[in-house]
Protein backbone atom coordinates (compact mmCIF):
# COMPACT_ATOMS: atom_id res chain seq x y z
CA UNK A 1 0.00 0.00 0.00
CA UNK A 2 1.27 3.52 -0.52
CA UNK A 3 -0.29 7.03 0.37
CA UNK A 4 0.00 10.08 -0.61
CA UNK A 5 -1.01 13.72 -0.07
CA UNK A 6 -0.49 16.55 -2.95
CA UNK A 7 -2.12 20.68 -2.39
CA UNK A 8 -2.89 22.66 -5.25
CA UNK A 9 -3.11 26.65 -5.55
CA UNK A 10 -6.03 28.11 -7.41
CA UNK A 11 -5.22 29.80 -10.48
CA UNK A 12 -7.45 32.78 -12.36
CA UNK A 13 -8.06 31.96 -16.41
CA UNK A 14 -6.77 35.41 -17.38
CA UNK A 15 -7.16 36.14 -21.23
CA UNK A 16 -6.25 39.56 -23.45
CA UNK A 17 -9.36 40.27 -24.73
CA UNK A 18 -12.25 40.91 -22.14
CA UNK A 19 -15.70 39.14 -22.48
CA UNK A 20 -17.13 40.69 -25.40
CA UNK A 21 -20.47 40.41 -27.72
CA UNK A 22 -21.83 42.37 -30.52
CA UNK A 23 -25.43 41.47 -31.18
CA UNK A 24 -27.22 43.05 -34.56
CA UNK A 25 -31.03 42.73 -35.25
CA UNK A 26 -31.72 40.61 -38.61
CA UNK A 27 -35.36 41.24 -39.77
CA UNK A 28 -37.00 38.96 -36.98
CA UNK A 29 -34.16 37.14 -35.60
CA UNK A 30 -30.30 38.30 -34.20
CA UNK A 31 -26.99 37.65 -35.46
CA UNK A 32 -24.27 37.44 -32.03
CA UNK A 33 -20.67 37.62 -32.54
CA UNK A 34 -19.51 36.27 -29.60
CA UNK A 35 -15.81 35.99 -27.47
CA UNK A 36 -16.45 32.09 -26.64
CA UNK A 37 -14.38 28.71 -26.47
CA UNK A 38 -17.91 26.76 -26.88
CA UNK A 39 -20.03 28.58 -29.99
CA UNK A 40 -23.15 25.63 -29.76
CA UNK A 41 -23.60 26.33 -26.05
CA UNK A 42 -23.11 30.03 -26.74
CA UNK A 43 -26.03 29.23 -29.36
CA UNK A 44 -28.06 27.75 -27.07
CA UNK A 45 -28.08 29.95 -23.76
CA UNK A 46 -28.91 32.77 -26.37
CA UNK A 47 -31.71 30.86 -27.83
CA UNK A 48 -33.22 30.29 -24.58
CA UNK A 49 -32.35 33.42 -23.11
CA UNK A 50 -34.53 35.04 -25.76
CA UNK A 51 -37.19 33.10 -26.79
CA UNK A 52 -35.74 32.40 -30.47
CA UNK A 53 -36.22 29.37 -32.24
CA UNK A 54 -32.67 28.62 -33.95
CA UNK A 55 -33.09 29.45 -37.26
CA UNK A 56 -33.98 32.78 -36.48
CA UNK A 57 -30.41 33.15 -34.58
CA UNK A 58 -27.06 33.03 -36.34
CA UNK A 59 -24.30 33.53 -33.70
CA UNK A 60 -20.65 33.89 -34.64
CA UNK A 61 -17.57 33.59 -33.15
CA UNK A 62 -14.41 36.02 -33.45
CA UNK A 63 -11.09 34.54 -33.21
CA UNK A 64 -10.66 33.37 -29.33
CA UNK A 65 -6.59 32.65 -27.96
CA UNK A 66 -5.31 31.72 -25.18
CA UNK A 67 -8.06 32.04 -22.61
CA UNK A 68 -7.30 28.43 -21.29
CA UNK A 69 -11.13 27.93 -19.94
CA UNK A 70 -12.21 31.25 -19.16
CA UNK A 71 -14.32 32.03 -22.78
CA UNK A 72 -16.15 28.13 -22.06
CA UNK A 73 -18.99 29.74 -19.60
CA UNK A 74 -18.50 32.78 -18.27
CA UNK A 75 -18.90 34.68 -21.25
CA UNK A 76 -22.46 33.96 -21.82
CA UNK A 77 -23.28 36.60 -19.51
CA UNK A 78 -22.31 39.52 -21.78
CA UNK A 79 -24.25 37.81 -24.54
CA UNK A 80 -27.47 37.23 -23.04
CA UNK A 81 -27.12 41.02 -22.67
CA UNK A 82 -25.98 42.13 -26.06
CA UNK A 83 -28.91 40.09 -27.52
CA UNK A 84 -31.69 41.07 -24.98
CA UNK A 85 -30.64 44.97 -25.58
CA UNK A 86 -30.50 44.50 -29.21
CA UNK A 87 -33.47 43.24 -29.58
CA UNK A 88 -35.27 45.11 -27.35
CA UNK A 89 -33.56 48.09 -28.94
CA UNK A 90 -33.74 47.12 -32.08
CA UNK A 91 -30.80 48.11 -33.12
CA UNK A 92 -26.77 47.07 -32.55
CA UNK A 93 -25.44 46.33 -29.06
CA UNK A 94 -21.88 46.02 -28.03
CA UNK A 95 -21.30 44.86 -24.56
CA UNK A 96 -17.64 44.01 -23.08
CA UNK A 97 -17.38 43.94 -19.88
CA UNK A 98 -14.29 46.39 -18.17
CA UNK A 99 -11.79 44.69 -16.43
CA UNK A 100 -12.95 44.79 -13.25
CA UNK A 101 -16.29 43.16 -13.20
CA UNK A 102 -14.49 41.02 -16.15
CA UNK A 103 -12.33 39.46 -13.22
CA UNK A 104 -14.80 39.29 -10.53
CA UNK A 105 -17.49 37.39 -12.68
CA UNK A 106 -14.57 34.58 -13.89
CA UNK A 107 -14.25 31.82 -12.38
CA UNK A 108 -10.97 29.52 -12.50
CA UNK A 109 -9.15 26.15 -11.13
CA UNK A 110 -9.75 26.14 -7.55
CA UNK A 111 -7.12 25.23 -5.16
CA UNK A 112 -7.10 21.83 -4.09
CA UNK A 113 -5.94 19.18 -1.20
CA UNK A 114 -5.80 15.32 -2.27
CA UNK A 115 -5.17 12.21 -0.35
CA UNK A 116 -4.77 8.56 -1.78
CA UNK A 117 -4.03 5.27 -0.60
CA UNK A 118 -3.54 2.65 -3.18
CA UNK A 119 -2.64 -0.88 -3.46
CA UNK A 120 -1.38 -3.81 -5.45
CA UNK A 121 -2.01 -7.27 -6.13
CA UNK A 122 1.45 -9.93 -6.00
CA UNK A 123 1.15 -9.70 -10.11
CA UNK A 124 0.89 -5.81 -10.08
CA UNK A 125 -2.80 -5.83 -10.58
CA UNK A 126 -4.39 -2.59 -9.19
CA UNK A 127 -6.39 -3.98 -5.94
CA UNK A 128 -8.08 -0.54 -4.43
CA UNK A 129 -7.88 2.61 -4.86
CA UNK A 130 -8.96 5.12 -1.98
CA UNK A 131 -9.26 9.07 -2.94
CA UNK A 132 -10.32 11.73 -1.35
CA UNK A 133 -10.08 15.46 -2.77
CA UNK A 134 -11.34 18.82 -1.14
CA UNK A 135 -11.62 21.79 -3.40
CA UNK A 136 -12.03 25.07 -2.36
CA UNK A 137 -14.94 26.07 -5.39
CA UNK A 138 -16.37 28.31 -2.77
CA UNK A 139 -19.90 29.49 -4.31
CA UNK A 140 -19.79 30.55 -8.06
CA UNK A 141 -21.11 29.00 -11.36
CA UNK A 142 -17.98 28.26 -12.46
C-alpha cells in the first residue's frame, strides 16, 4: 500500500481580450458575434435566453486565444445582454465587460488538497484505490 497527499493553488483563467459580444437585429431574428471557447452552447443559452427558435439566430464567433477555460462559460453573460438589448432596442449592441467586473465574474481552477491510498495485487494488478479530494470552489457558477 502507498499514500500520498499533494495541495494545489487556485489559479485565475486570465485572457487579453475581455468578455465581449456584438449582437445586430436581422429582420426577426439576431446575429451574435460572440468571445467564446464553446459557440453551440453560446447558441443555445442565447436561444433560450430570448425566446428564439434557432433558425432565427445566427451567432458567430471572433477569433478566441489563449483564454485556457475562461471564454467556455463565463462569457455567456455579456451575450445574453448584447442580444436582450439588441433586440429590445432594435438596433446594434456592443457589450464588453471592463476589467474589473471582467475578473470578478470569472471563475478559474480552484485550489485543491488530495489524499490517496492505493494498493497492489502480487502480479501488479491494481487492488483498491482510496481518494479523497477537497476543493475550495467556494460558491460561483464556475
Amino acid at each position: 500500500t502507498t499514500t500520498g497527499r499533494m495541495t494545489t493553488t487556485g489559479q485565475k483563467h486570465f485572457y487579453m481580450e475581455p468578455q465581449t459580444t456584438f449582437a445586430v437585429p436581422n429582420g426577426a431574428g439576431l446575429t451574435v458575434t460572440v468571445a467564446s471557447q464553446s459557440l453551440n452552447f453560446s447558441k443555445d443559452v442565447l436561444r433560450k435566453s430570448l425566446g428564439l427558435s434557432a433558425d432565427k439566430l445566427v451567432v458567430e464567433m471572433a477569433r478566441v486565444g489563449g483564454s485556457y477555460g475562461g471564454k467556455m462559460w463565463m462569457s455567456q453573460t455579456a451575450a445574453a445582454a448584447a442580444g436582450v438589448a439588441a433586440l429590445h432596442l432594435k438596433r446594434p449592441v456592443l457589450v464588453t465587460l471592463d476589467r474589473t467586473v471582467d475578473m470578478l465574474s470569472l471563475g478559474g481552477r480552484p485550489a485543491c488538497e488530495l489524499e490517496w491510498s492505493v494498493s497492489f495485487d502480487q502480479d501488479g494488478t491494481l487492488a483498491k484505490l482510496t481518494e479523497t479530494v477537497n476543493a475550495d470552489v467556494g460558491v460561483y457558477a464556475d
